[in-house]
PDB file of N, CA and C in Angstrom:
ATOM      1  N   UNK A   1     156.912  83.796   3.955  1.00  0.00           N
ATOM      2  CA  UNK A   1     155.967  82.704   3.923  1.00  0.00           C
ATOM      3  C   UNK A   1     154.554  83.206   3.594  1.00  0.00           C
ATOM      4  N   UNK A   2     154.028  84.643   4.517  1.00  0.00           N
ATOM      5  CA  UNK A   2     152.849  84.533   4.089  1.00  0.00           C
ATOM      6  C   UNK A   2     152.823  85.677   2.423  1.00  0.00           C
ATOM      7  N   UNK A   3     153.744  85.907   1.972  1.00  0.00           N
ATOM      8  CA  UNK A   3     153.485  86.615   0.113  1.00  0.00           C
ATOM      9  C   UNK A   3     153.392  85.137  -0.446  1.00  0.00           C
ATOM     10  N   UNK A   4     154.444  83.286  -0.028  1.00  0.00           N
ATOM     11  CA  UNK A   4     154.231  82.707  -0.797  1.00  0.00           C
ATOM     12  C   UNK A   4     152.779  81.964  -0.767  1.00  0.00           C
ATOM     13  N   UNK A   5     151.915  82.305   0.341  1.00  0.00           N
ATOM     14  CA  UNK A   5     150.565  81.863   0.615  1.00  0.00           C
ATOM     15  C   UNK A   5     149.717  82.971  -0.777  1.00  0.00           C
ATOM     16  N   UNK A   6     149.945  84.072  -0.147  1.00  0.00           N
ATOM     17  CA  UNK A   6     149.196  85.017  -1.006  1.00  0.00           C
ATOM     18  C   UNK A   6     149.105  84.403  -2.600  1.00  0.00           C
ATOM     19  N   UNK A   7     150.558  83.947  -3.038  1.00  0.00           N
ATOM     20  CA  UNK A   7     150.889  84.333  -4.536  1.00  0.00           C
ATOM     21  C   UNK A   7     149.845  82.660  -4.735  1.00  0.00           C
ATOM     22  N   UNK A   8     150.461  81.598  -3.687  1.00  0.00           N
ATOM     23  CA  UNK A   8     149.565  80.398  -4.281  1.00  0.00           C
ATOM     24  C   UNK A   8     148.056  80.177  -4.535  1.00  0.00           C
ATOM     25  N   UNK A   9     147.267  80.921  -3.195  1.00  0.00           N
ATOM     26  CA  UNK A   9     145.644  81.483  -3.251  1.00  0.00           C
ATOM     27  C   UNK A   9     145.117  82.093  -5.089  1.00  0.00           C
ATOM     28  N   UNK A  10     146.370  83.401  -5.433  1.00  0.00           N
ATOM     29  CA  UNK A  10     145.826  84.076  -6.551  1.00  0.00           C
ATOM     30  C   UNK A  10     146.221  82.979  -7.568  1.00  0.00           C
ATOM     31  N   UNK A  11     146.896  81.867  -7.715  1.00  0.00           N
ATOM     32  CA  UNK A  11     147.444  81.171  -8.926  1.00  0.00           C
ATOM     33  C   UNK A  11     146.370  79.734  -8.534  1.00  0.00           C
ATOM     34  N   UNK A  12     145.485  79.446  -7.377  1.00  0.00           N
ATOM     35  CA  UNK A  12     144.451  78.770  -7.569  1.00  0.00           C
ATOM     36  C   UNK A  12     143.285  79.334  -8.169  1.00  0.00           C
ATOM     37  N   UNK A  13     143.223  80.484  -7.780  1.00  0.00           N
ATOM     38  CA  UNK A  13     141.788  80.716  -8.430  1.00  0.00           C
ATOM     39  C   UNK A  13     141.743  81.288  -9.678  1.00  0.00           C
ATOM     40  N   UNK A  14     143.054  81.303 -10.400  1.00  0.00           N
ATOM     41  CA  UNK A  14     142.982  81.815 -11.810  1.00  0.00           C
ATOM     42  C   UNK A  14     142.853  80.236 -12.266  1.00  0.00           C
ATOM     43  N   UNK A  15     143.680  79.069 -11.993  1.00  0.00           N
ATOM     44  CA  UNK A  15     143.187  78.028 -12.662  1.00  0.00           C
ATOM     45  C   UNK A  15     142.114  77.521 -11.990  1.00  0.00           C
ATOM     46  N   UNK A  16     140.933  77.458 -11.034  1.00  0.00           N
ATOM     47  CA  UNK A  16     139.761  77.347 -11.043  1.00  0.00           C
ATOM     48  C   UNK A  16     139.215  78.183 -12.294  1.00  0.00           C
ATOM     49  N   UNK A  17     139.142  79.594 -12.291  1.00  0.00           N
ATOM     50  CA  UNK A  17     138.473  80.211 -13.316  1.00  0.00           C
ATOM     51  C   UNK A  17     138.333  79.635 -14.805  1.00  0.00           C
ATOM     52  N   UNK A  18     139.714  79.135 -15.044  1.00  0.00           N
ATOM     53  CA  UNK A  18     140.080  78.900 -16.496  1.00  0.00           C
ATOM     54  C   UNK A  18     139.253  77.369 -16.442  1.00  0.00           C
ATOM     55  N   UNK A  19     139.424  76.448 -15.552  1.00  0.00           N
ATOM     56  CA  UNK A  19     138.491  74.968 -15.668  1.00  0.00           C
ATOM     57  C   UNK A  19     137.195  75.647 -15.411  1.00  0.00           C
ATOM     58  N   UNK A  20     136.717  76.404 -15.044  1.00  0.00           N
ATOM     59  CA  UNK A  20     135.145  77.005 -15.377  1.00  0.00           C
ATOM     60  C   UNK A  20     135.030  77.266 -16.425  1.00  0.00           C
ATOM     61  N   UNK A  21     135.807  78.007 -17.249  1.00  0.00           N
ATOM     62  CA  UNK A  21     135.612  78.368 -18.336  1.00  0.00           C
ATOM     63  C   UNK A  21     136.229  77.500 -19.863  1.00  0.00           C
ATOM     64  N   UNK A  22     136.600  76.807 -19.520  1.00  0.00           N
ATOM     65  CA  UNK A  22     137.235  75.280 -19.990  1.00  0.00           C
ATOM     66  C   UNK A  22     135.661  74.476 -20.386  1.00  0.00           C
ATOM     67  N   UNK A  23     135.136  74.255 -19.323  1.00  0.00           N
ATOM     68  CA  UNK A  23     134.111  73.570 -19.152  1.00  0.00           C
ATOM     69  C   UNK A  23     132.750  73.526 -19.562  1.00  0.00           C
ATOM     70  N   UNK A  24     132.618  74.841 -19.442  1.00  0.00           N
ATOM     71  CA  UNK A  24     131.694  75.606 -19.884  1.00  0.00           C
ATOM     72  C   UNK A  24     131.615  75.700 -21.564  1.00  0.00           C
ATOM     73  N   UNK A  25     132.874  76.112 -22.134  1.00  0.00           N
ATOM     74  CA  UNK A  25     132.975  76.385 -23.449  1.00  0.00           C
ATOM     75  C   UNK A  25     132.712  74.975 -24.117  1.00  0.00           C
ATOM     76  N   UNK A  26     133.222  73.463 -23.430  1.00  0.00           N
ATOM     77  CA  UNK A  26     133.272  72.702 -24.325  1.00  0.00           C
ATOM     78  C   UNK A  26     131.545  71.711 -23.870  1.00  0.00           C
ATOM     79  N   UNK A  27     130.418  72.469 -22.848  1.00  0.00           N
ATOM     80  CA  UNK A  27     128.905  72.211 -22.837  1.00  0.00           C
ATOM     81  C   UNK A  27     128.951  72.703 -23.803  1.00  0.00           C
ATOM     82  N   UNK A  28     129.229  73.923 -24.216  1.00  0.00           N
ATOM     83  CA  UNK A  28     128.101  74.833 -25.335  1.00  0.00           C
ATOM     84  C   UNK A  28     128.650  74.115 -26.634  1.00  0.00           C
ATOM     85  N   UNK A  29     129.581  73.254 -26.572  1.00  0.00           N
ATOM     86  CA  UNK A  29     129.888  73.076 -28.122  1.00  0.00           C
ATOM     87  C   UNK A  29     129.863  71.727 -28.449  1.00  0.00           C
ATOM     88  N   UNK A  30     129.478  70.967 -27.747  1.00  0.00           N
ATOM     89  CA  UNK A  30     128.877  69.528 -27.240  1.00  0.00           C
ATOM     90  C   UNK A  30     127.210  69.332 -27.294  1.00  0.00           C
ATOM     91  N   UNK A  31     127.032  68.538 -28.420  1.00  0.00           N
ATOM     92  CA  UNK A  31     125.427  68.194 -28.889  1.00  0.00           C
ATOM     93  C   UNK A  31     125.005  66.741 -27.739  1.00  0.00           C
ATOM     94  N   UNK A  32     123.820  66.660 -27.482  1.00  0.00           N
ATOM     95  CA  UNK A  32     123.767  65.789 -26.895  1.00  0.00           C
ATOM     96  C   UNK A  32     122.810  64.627 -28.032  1.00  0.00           C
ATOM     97  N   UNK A  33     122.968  63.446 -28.140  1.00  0.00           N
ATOM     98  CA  UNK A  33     122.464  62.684 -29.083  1.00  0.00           C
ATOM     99  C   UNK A  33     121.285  61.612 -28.521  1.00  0.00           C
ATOM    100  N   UNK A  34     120.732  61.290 -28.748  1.00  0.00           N
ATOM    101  CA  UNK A  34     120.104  60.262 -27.868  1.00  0.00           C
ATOM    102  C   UNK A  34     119.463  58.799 -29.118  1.00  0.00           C
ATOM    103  N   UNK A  35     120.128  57.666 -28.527  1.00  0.00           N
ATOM    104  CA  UNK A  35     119.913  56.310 -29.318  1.00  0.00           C
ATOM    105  C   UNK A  35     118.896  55.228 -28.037  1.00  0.00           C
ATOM    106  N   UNK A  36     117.219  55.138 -28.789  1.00  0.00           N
ATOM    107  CA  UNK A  36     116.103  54.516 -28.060  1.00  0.00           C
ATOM    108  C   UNK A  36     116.614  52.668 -28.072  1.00  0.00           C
ATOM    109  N   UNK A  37     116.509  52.152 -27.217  1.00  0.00           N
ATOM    110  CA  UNK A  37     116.609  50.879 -27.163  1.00  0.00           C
ATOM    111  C   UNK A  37     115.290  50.002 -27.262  1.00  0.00           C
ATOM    112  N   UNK A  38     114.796  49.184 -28.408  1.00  0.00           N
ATOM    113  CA  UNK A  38     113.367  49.134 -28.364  1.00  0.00           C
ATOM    114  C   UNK A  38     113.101  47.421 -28.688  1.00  0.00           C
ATOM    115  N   UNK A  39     112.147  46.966 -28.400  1.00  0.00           N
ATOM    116  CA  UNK A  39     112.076  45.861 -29.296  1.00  0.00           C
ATOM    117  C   UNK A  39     113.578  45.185 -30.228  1.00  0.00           C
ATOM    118  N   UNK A  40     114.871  45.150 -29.473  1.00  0.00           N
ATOM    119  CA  UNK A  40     115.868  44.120 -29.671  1.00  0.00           C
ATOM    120  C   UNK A  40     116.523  45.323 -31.070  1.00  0.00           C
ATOM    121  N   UNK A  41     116.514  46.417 -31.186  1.00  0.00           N
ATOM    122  CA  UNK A  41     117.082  47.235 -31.554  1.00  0.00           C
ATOM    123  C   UNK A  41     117.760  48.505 -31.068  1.00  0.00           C
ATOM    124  N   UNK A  42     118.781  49.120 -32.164  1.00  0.00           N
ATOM    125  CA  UNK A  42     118.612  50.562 -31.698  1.00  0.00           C
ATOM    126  C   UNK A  42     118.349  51.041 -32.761  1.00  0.00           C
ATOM    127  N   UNK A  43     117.867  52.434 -32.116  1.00  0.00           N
ATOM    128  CA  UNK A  43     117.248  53.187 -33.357  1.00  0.00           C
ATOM    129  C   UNK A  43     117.313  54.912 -32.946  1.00  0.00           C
ATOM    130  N   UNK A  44     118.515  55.481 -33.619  1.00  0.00           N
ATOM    131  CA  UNK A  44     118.977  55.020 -34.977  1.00  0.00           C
ATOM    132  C   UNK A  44     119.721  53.918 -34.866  1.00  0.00           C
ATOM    133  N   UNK A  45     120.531  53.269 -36.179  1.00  0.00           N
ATOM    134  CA  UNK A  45     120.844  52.465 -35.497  1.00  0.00           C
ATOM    135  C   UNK A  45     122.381  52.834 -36.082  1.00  0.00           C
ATOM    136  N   UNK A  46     122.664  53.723 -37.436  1.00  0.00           N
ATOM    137  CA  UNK A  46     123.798  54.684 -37.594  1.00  0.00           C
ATOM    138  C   UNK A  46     123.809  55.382 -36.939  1.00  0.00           C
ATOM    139  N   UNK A  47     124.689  56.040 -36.690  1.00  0.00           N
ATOM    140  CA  UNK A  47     124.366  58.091 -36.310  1.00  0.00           C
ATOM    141  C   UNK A  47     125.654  58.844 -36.870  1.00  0.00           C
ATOM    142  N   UNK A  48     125.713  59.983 -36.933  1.00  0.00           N
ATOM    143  CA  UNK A  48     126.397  61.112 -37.357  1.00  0.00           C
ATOM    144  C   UNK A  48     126.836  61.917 -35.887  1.00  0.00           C
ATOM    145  N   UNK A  49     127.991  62.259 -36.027  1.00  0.00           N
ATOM    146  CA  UNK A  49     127.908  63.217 -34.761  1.00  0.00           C
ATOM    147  C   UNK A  49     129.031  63.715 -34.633  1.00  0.00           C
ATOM    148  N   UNK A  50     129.906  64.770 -34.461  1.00  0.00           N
ATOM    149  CA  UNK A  50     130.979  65.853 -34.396  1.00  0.00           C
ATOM    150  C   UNK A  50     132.040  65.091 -32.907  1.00  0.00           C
ATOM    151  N   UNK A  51     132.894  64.851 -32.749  1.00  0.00           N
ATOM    152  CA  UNK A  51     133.988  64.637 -32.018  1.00  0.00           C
ATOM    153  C   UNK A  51     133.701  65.588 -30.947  1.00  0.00           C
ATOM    154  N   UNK A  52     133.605  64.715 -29.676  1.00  0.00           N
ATOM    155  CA  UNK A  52     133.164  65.538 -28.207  1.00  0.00           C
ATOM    156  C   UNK A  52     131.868  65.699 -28.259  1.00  0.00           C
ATOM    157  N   UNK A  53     130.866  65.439 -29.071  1.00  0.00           N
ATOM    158  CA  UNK A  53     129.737  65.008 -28.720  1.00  0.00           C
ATOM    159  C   UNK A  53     129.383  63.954 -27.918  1.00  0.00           C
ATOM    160  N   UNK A  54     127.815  64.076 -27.543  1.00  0.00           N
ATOM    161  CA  UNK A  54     127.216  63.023 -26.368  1.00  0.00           C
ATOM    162  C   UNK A  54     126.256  62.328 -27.091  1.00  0.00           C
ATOM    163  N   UNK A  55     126.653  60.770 -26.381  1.00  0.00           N
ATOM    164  CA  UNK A  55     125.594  59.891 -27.028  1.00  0.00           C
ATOM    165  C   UNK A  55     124.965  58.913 -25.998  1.00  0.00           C
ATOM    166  N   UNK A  56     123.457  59.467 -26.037  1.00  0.00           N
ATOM    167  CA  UNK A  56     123.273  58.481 -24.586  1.00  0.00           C
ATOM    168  C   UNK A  56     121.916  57.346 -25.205  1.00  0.00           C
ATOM    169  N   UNK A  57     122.261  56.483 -24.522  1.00  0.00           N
ATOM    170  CA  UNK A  57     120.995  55.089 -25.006  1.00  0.00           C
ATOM    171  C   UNK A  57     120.155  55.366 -23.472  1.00  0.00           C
ATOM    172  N   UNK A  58     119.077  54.928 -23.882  1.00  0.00           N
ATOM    173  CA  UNK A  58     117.921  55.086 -23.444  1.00  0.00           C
ATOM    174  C   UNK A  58     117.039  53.427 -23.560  1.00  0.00           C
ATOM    175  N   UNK A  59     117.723  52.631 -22.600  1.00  0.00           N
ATOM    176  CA  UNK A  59     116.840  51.775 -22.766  1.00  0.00           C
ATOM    177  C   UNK A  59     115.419  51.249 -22.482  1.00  0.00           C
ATOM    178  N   UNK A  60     114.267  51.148 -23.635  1.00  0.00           N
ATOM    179  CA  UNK A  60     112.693  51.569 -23.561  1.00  0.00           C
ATOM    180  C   UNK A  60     112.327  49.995 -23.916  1.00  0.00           C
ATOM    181  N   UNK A  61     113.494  49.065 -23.609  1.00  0.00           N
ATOM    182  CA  UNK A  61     112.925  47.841 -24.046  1.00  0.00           C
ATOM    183  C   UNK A  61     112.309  47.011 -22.637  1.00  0.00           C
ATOM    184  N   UNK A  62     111.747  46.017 -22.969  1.00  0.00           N
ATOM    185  CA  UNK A  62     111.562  45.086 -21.738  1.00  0.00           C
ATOM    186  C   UNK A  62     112.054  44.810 -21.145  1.00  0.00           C
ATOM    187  N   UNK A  63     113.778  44.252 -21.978  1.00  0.00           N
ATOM    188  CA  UNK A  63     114.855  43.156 -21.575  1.00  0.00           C
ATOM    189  C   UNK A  63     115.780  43.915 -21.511  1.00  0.00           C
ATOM    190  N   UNK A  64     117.164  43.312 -20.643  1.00  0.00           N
ATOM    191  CA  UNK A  64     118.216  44.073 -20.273  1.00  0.00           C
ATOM    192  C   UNK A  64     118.988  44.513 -21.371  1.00  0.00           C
ATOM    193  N   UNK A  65     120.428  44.773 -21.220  1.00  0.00           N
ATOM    194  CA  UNK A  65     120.813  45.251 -22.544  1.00  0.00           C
ATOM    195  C   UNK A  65     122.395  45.810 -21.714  1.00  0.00           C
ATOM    196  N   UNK A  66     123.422  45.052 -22.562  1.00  0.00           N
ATOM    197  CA  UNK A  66     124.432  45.954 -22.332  1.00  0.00           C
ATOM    198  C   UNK A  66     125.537  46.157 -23.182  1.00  0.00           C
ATOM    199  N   UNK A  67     125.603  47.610 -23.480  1.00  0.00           N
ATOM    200  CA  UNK A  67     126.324  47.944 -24.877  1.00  0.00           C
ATOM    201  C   UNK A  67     128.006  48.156 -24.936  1.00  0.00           C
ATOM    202  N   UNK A  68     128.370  47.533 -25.855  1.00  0.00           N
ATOM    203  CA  UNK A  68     129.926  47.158 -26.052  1.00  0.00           C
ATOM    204  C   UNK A  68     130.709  47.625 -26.785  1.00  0.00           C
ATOM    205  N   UNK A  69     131.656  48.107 -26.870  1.00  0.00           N
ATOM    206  CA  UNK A  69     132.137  48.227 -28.298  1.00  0.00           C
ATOM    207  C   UNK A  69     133.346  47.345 -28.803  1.00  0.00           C
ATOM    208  N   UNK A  70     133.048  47.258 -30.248  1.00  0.00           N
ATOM    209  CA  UNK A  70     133.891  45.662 -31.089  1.00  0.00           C
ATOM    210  C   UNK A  70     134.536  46.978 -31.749  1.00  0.00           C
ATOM    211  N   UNK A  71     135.156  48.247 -31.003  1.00  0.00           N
ATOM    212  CA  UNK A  71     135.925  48.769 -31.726  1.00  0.00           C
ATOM    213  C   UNK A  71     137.272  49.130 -30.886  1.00  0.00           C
ATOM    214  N   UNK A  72     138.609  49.350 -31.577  1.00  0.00           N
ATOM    215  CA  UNK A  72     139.691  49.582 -30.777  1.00  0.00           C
ATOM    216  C   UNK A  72     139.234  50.325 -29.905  1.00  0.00           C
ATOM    217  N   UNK A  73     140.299  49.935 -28.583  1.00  0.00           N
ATOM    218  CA  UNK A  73     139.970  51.257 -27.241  1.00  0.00           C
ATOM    219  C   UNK A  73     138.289  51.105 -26.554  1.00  0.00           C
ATOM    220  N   UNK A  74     137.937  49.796 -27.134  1.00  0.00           N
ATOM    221  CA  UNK A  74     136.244  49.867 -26.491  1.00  0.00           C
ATOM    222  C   UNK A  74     135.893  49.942 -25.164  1.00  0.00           C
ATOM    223  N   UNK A  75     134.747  49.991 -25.380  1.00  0.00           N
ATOM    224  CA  UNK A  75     134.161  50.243 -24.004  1.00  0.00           C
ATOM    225  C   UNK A  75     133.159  49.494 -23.636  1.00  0.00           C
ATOM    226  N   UNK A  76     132.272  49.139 -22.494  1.00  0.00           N
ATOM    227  CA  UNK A  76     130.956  48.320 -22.214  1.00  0.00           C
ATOM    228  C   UNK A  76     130.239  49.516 -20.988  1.00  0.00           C
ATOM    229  N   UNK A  77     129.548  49.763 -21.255  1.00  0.00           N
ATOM    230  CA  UNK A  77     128.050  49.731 -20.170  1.00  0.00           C
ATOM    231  C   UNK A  77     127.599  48.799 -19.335  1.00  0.00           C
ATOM    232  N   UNK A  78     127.286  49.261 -17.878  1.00  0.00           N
ATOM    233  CA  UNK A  78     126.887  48.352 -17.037  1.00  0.00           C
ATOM    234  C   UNK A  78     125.373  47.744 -17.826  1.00  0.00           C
ATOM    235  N   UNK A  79     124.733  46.676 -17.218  1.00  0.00           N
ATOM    236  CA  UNK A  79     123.540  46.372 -17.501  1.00  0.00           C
ATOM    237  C   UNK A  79     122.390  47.027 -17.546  1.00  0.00           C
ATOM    238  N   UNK A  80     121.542  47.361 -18.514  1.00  0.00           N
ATOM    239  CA  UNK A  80     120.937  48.413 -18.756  1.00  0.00           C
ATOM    240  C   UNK A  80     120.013  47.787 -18.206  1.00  0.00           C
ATOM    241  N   UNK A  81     118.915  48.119 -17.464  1.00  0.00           N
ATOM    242  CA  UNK A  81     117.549  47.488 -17.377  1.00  0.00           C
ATOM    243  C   UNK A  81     116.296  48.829 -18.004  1.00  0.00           C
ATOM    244  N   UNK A  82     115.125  48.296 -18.373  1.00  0.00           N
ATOM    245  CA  UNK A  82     114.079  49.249 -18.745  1.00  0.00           C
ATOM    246  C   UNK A  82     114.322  50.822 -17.862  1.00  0.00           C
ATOM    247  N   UNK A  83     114.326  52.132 -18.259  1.00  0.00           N
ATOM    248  CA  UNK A  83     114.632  52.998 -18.113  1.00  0.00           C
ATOM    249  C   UNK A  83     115.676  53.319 -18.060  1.00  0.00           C
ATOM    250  N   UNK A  84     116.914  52.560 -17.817  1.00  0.00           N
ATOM    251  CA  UNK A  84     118.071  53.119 -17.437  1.00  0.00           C
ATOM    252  C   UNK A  84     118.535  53.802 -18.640  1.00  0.00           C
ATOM    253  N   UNK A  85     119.898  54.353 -18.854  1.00  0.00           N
ATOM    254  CA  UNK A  85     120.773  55.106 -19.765  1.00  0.00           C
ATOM    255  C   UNK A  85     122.156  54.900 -19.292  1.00  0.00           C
ATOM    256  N   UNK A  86     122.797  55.163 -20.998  1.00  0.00           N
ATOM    257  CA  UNK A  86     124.150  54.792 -20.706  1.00  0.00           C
ATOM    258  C   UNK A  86     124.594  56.275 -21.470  1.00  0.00           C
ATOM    259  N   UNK A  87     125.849  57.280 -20.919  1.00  0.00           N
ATOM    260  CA  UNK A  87     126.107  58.174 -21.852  1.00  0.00           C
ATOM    261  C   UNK A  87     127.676  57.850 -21.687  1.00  0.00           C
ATOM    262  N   UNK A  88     128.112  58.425 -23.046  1.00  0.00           N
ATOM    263  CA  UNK A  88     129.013  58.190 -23.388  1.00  0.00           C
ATOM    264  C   UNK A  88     130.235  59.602 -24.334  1.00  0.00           C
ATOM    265  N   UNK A  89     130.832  60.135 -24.190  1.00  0.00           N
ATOM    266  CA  UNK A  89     131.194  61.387 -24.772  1.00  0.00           C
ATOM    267  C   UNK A  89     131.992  60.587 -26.354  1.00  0.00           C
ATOM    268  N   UNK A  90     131.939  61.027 -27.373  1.00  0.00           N
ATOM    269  CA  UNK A  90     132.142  60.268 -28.565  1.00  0.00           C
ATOM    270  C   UNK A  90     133.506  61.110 -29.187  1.00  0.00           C
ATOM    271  N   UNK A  91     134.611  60.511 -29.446  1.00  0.00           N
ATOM    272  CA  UNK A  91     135.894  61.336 -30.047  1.00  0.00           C
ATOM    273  C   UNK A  91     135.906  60.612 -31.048  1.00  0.00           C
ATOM    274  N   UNK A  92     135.592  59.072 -31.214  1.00  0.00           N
ATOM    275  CA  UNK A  92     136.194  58.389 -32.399  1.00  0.00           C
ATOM    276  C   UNK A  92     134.913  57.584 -33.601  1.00  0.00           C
ATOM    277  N   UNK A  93     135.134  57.121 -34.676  1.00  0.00           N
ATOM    278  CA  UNK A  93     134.367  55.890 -35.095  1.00  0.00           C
ATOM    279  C   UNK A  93     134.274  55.172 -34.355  1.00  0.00           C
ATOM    280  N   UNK A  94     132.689  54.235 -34.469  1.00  0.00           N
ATOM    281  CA  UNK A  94     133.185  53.562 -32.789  1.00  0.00           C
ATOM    282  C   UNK A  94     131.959  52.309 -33.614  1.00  0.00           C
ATOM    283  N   UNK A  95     131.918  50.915 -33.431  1.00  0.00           N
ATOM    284  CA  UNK A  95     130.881  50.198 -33.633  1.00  0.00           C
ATOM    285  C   UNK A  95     130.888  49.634 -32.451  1.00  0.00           C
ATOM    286  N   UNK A  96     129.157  49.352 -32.488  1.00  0.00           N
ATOM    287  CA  UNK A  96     128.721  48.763 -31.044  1.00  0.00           C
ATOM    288  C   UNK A  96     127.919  47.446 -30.975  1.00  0.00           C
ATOM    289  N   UNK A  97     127.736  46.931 -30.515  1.00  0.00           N
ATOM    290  CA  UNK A  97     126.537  45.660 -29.940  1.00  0.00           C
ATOM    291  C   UNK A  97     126.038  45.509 -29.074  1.00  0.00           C
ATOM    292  N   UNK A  98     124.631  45.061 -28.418  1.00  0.00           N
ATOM    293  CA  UNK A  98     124.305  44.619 -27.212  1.00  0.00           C
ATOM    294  C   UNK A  98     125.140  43.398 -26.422  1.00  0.00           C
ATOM    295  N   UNK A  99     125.848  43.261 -25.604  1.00  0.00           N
ATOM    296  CA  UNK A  99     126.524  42.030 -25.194  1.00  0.00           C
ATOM    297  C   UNK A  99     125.694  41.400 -25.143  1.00  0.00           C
ATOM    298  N   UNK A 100     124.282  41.193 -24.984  1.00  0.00           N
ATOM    299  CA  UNK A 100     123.742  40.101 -24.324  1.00  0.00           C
ATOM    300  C   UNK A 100     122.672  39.613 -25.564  1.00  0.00           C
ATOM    301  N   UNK A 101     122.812  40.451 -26.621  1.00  0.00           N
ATOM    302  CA  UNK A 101     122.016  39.815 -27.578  1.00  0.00           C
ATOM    303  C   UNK A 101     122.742  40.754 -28.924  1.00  0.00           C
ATOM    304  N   UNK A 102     123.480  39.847 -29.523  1.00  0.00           N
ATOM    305  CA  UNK A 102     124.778  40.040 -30.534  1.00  0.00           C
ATOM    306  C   UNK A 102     124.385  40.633 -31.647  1.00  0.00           C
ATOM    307  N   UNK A 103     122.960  39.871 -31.984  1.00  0.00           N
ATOM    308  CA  UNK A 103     122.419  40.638 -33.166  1.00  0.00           C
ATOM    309  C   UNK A 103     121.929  42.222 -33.515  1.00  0.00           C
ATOM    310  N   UNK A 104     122.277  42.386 -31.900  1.00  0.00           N
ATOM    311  CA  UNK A 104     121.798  44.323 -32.185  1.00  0.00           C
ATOM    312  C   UNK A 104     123.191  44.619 -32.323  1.00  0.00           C
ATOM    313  N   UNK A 105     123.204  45.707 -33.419  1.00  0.00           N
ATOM    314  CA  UNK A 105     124.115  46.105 -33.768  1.00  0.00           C
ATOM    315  C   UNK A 105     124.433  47.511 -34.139  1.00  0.00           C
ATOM    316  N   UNK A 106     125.203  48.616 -33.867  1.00  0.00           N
ATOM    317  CA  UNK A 106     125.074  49.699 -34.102  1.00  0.00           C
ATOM    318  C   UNK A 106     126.657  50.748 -34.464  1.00  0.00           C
ATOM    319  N   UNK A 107     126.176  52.114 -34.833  1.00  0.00           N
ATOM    320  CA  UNK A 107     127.268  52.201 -35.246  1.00  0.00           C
ATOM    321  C   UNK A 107     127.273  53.842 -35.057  1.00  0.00           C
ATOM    322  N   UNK A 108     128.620  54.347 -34.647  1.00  0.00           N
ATOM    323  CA  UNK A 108     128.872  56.064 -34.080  1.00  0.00           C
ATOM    324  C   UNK A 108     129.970  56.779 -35.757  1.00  0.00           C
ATOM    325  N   UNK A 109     129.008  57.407 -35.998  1.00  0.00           N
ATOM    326  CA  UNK A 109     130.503  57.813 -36.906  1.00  0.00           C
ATOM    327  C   UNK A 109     130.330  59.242 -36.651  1.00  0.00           C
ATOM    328  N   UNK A 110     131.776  59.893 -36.260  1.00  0.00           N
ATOM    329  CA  UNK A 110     132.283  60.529 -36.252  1.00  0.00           C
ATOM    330  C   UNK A 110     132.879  61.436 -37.106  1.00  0.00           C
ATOM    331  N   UNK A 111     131.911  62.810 -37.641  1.00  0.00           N
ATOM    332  CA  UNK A 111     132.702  63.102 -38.998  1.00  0.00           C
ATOM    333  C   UNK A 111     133.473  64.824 -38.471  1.00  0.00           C
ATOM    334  N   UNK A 112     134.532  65.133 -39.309  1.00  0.00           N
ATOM    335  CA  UNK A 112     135.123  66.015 -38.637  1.00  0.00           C
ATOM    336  C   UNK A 112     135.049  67.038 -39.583  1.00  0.00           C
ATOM    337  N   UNK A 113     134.557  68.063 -38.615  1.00  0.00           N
ATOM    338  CA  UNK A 113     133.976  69.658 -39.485  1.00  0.00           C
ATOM    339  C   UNK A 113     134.970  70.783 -38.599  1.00  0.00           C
TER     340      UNK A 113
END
């Protein structure tokens, strides 16, 4: 009983090590992007960005704001109010909108290098 304690202790902390180093490898290779929420836009309001990149909104507007996506597999953001942020890790093409005001409109593309 206690070699099968021993053997389970050394086979946790080799997979701790490896999710440290898992983790680590895919910060350093992960850009972080940042999209301003302003005056009933975003801006940019395209973007470019590598698969497993970060894309975070920054809302700098007056009014609330909460971002959606009108693309397969979408997603929504809670309600943004002035300062808040929404981040988001990016794998796919993705188009977006403000839910609460339709006409902002935006868009993630994803190009693969």
């Amino acid at each position: 009983m206690r070699f099968q304690i021993i053997i389970l202790t050394f086979f946790c902390l080799i997979l701790s090590s490896m999710f440290v180093w898992v983790t680590n490898s895919l910060a350093v290779q992960s850009q972080e992007h940042i999209v301003e929420i302003s005056a009933l836009r975003f801006s940019p309001t395209s973007l470019e960005v590598k698969s497993g990149d970060v894309v975070k909104w920054v809302n700098k507007d007056n009014r609330r704001h909460q971002l959606m996506s009108i693309s397969e597999g979408g997603w929504r953001s809670r309600i943004l109010r002035r300062g808040d942020s929404f981040v988001l890790f990016v794998g796919k093409t993705t188009f977006y909108i403000c839910a609460l005001h339709s006409n902002m409109r935006g868009e993630i593309k994803v190009r693969s290098d």
